[in-house]
N, C-alpha and C. Protein backbone atom coordinates (compact mmCIF):
# COMPACT_ATOMS: atom_id res chain seq x y z
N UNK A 1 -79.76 4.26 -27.21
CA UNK A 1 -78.70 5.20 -26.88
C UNK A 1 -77.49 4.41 -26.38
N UNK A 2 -76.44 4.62 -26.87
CA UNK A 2 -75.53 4.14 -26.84
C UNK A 2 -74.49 4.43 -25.48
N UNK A 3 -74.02 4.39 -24.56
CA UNK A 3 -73.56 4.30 -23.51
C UNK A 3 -72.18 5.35 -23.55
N UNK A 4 -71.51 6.15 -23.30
CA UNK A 4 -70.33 6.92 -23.33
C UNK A 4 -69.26 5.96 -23.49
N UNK A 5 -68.26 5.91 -24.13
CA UNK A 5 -66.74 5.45 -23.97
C UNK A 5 -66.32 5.59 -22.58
N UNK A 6 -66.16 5.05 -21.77
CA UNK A 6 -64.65 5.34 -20.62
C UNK A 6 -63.66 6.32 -20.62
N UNK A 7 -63.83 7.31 -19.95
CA UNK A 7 -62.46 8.47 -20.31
C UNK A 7 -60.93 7.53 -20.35
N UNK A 8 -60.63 8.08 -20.87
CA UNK A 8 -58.72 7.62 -21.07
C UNK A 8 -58.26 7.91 -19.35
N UNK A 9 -57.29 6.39 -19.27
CA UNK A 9 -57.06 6.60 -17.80
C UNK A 9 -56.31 8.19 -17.65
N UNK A 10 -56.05 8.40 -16.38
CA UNK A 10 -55.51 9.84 -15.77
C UNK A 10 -54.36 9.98 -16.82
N UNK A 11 -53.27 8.65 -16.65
CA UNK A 11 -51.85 9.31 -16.79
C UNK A 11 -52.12 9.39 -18.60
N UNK A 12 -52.56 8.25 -19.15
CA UNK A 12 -52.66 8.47 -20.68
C UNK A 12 -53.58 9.79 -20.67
N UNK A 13 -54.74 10.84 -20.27
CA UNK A 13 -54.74 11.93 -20.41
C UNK A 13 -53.58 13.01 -20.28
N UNK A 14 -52.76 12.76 -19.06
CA UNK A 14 -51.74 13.65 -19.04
C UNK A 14 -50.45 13.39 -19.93
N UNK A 15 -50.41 12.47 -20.33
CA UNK A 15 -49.24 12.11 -21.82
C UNK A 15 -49.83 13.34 -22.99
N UNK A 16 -51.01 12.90 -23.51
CA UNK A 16 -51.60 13.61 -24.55
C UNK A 16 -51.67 15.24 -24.08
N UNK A 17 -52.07 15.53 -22.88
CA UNK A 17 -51.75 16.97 -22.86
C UNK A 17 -50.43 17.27 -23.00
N UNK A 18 -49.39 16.72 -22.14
CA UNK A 18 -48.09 16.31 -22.49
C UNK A 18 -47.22 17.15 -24.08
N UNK A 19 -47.87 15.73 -24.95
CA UNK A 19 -47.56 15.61 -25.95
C UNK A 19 -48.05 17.26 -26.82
N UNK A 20 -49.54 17.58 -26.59
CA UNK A 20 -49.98 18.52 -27.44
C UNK A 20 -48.98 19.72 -27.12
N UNK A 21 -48.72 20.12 -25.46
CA UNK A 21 -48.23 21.63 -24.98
C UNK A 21 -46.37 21.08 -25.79
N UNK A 22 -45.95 20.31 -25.88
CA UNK A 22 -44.60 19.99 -26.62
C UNK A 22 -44.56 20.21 -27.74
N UNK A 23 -45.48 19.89 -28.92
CA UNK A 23 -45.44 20.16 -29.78
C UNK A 23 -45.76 22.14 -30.39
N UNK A 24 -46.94 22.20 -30.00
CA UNK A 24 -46.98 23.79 -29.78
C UNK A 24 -45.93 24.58 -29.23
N UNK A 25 -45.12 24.00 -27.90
CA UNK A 25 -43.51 24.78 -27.95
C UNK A 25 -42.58 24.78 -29.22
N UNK A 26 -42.61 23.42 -29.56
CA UNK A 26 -41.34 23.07 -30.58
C UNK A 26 -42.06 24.05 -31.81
N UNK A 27 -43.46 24.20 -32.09
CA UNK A 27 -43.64 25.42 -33.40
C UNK A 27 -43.26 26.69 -32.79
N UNK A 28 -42.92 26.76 -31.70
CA UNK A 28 -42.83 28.38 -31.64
C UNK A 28 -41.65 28.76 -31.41
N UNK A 29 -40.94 27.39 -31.10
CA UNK A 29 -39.34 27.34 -31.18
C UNK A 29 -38.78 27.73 -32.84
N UNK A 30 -39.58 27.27 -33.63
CA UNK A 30 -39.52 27.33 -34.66
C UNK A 30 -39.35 28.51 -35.22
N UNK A 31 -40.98 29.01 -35.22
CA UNK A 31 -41.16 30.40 -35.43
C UNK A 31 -40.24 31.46 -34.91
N UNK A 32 -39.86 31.56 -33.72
CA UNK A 32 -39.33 32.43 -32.91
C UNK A 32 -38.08 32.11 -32.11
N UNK A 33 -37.05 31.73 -33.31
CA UNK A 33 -35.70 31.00 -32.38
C UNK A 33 -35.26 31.46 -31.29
N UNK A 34 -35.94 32.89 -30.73
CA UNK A 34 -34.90 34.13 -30.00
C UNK A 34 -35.24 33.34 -28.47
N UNK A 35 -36.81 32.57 -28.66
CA UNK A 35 -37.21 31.78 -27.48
C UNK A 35 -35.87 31.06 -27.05
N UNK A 36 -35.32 30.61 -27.77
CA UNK A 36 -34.66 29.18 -27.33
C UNK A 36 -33.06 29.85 -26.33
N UNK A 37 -33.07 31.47 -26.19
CA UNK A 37 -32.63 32.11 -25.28
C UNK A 37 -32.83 31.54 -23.79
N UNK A 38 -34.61 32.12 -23.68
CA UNK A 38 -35.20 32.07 -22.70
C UNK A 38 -35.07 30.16 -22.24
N UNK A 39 -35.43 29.62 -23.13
CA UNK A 39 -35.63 28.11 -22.53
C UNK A 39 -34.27 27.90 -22.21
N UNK A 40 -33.23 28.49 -22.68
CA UNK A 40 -31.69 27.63 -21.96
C UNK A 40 -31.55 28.71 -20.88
N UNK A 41 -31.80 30.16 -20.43
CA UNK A 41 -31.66 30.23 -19.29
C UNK A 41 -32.22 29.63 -18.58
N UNK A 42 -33.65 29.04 -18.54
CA UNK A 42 -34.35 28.17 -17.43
C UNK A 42 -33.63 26.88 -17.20
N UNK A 43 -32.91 26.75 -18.33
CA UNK A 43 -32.26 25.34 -18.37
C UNK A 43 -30.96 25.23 -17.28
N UNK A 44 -30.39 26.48 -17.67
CA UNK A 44 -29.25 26.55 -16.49
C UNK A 44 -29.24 26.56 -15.46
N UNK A 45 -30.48 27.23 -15.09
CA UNK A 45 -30.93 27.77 -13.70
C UNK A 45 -31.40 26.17 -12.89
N UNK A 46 -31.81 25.22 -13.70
CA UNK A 46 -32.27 23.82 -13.11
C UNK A 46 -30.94 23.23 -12.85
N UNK A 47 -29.66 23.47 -13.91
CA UNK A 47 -28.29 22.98 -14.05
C UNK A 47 -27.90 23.15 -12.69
N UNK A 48 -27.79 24.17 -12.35
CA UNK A 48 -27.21 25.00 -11.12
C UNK A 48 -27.58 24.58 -10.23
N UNK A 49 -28.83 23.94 -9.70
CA UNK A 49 -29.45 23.63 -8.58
C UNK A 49 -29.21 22.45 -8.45
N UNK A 50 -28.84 22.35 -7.03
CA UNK A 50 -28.78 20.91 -6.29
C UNK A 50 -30.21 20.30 -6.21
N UNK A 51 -30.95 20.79 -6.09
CA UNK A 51 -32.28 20.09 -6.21
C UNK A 51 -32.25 19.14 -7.04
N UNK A 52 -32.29 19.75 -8.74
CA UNK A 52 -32.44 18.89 -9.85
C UNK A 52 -31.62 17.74 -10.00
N UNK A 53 -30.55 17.17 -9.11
CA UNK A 53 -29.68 16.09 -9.30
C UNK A 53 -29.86 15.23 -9.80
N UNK A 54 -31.23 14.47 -9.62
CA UNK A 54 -31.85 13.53 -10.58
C UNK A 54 -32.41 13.14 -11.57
N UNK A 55 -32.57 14.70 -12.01
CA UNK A 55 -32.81 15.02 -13.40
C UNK A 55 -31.61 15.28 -14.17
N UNK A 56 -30.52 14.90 -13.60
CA UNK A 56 -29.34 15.87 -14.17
C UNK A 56 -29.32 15.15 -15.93
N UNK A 57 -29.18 14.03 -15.65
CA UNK A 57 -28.93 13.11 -17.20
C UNK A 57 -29.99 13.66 -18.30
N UNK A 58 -31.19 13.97 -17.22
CA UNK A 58 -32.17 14.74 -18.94
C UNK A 58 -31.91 16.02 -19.21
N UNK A 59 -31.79 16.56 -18.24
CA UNK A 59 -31.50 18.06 -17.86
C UNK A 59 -30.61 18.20 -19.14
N UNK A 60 -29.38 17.32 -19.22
CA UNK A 60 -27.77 17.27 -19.78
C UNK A 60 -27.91 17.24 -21.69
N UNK A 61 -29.53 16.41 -21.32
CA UNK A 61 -29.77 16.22 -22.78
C UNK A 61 -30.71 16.88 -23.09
N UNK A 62 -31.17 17.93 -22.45
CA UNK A 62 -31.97 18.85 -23.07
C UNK A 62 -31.11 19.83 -23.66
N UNK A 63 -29.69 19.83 -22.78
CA UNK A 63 -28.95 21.27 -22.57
C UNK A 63 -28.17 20.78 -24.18
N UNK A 64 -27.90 19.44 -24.37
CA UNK A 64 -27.15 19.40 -25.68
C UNK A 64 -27.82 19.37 -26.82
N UNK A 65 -29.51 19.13 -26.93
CA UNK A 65 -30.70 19.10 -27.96
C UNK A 65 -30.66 20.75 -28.27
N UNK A 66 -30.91 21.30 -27.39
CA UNK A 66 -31.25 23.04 -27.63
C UNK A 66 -29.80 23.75 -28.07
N UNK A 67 -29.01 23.46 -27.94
CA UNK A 67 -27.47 24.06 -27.73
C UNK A 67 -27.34 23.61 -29.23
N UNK A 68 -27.48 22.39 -29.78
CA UNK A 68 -27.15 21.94 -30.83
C UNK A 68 -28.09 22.75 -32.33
N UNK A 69 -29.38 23.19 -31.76
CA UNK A 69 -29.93 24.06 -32.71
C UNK A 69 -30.46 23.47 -33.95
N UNK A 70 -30.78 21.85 -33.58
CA UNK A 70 -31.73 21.13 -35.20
C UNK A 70 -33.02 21.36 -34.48
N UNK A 71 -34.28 21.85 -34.50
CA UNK A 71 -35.07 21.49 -33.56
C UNK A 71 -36.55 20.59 -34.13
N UNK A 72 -35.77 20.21 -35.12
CA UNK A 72 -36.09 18.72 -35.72
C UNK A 72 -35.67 17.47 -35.48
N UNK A 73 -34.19 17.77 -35.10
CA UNK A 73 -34.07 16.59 -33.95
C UNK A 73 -34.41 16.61 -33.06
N UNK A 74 -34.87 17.49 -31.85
CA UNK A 74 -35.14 17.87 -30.62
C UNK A 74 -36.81 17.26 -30.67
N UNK A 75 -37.39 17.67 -31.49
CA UNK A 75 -38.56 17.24 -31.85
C UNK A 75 -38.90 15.89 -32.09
N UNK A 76 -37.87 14.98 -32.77
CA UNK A 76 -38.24 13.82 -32.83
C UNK A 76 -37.94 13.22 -31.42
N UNK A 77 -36.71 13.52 -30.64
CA UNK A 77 -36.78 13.24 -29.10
C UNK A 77 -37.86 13.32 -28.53
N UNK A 78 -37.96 14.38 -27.88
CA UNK A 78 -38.98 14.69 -27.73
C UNK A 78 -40.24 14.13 -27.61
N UNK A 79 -40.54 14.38 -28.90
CA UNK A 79 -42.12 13.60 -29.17
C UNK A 79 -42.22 12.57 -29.23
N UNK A 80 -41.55 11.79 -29.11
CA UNK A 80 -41.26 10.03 -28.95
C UNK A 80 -42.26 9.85 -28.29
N UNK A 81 -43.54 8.89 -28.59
CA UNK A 81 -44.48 8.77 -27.60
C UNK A 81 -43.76 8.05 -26.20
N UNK A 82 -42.91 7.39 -26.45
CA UNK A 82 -42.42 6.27 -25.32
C UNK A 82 -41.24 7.10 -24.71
N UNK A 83 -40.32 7.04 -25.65
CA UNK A 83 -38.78 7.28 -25.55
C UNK A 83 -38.39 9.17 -24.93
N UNK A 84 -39.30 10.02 -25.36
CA UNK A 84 -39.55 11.09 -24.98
C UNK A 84 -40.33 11.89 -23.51
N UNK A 85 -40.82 10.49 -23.04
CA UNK A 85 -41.58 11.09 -21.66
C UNK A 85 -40.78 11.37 -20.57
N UNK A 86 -39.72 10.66 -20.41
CA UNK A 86 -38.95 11.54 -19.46
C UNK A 86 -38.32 12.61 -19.83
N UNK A 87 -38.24 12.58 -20.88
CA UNK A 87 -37.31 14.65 -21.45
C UNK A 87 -38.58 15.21 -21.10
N UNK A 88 -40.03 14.83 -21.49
CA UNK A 88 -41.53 15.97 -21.31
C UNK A 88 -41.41 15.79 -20.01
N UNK A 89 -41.20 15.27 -18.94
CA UNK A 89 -41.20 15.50 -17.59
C UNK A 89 -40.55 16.52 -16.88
N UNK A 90 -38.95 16.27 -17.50
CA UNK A 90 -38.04 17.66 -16.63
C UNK A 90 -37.99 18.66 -17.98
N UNK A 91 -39.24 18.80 -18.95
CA UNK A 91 -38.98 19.77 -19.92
C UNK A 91 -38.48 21.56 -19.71
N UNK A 92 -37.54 21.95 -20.06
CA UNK A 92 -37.25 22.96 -19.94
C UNK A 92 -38.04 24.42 -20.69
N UNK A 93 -39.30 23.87 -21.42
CA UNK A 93 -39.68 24.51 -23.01
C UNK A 93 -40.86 25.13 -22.32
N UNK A 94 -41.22 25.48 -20.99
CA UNK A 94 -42.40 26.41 -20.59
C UNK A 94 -42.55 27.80 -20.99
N UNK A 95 -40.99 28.37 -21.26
CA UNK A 95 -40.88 29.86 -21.68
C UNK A 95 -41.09 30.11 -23.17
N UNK A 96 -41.58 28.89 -24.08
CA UNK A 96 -41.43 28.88 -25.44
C UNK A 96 -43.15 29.61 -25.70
N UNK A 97 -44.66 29.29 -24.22
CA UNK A 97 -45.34 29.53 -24.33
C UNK A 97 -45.87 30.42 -23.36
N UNK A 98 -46.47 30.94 -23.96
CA UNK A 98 -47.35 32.47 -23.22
C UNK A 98 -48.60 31.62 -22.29
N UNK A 99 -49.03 31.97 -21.16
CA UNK A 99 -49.77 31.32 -19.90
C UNK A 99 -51.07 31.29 -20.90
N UNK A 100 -51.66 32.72 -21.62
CA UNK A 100 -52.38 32.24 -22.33
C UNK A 100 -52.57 31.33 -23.36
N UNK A 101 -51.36 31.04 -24.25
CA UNK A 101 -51.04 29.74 -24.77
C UNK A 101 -51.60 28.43 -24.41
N UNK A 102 -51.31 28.55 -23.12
CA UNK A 102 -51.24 27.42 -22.42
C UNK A 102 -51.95 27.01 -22.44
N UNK A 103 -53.41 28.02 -21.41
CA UNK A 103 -54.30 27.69 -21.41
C UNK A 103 -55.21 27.45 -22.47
N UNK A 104 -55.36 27.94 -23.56
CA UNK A 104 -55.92 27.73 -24.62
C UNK A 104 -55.63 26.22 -25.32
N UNK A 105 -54.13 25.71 -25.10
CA UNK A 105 -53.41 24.36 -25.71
C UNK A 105 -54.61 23.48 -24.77
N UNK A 106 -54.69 23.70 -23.62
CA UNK A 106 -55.28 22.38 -22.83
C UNK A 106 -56.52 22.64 -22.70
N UNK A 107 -57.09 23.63 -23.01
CA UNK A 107 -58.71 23.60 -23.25
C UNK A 107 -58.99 22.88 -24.51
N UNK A 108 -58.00 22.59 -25.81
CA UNK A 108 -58.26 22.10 -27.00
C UNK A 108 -57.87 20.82 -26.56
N UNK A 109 -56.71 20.21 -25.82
CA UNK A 109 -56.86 19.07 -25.55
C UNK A 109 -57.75 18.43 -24.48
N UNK A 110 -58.23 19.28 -24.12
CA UNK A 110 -59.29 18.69 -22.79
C UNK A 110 -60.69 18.59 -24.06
N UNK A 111 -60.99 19.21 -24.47
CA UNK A 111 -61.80 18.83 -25.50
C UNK A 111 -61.90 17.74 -26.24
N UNK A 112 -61.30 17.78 -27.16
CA UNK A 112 -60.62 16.87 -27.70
C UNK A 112 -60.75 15.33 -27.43
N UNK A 113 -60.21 15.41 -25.57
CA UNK A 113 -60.09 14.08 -24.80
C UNK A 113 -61.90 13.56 -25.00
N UNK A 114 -62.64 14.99 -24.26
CA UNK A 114 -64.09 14.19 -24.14
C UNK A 114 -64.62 13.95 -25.12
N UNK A 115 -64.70 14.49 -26.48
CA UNK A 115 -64.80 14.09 -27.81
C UNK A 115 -64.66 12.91 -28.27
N UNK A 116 -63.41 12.28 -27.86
CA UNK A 116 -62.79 10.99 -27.70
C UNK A 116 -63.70 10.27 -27.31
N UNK A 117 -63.97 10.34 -25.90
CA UNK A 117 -64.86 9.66 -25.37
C UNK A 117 -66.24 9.72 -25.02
N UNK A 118 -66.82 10.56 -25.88
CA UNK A 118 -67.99 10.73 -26.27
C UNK A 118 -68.46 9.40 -27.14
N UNK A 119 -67.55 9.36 -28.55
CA UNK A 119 -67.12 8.72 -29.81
C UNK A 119 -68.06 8.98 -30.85
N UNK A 120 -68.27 8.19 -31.72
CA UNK A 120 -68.66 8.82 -32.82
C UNK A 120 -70.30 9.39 -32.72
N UNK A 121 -70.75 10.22 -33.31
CA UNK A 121 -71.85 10.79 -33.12
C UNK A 121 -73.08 10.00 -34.02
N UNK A 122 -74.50 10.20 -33.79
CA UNK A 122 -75.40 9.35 -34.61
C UNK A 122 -74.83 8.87 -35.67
């Protein structure tokens, strides 16, 4: 019997959930442009706040990705495994998914992960 894989450290798990709940927004951005309403009011509402100051520079480039309306470019931002993790950090795209969404996105990637590290079967 062969010994389990090592789970994927913490933060490379939370990239890949990351990555999966981003991509499932950007299809429903797709599907349902009327979303991309809702994600720029949330967007403003972070604009507005003194809190977010330090986010302001992603904040600025989320506000000109969504405003601009390719969301094929937004997507390749975005999903940048490298170049994209700070836009997935102050992401504005939570209203693109339904809580049940959600939860369903990270039960498939929580799966998924231990699958991973299960590895291949007999």
């Amino acid at each position: 019997m062969e010994p389990e894989r090592p789970l994927l450290h913490g933060h490379t798990r939370a990239e890949r959930r990351s990555l999966h709940l981003h991509r499932l927004a950007l299809d429903e951005l797709r599907r349902r442009p009327e979303l991309r309403a809702r994600v720029l009011a949330l967007l403003e509402r972070w604009l507005a706040d003194e809190a977010t100051m330090s986010s302001r520079k992603w904040l600025e480039e989320w506000n000109a990705l969504l405003r601009e309306g390719d969301v094929e470019r937004l997507a390749s931002r975005v999903l940048d495994p490298e170049g994209g993790q700070t836009l997935r950090q102050c992401s504005p795209l939570g209203p693109a998914l339904t809580p049940a969404e959600r939860w369903k996105a990270l039960r498939e990637v929580n799966e998924a992960l231990r699958e991973e590290a299960r590895g291949p079967g007999p």
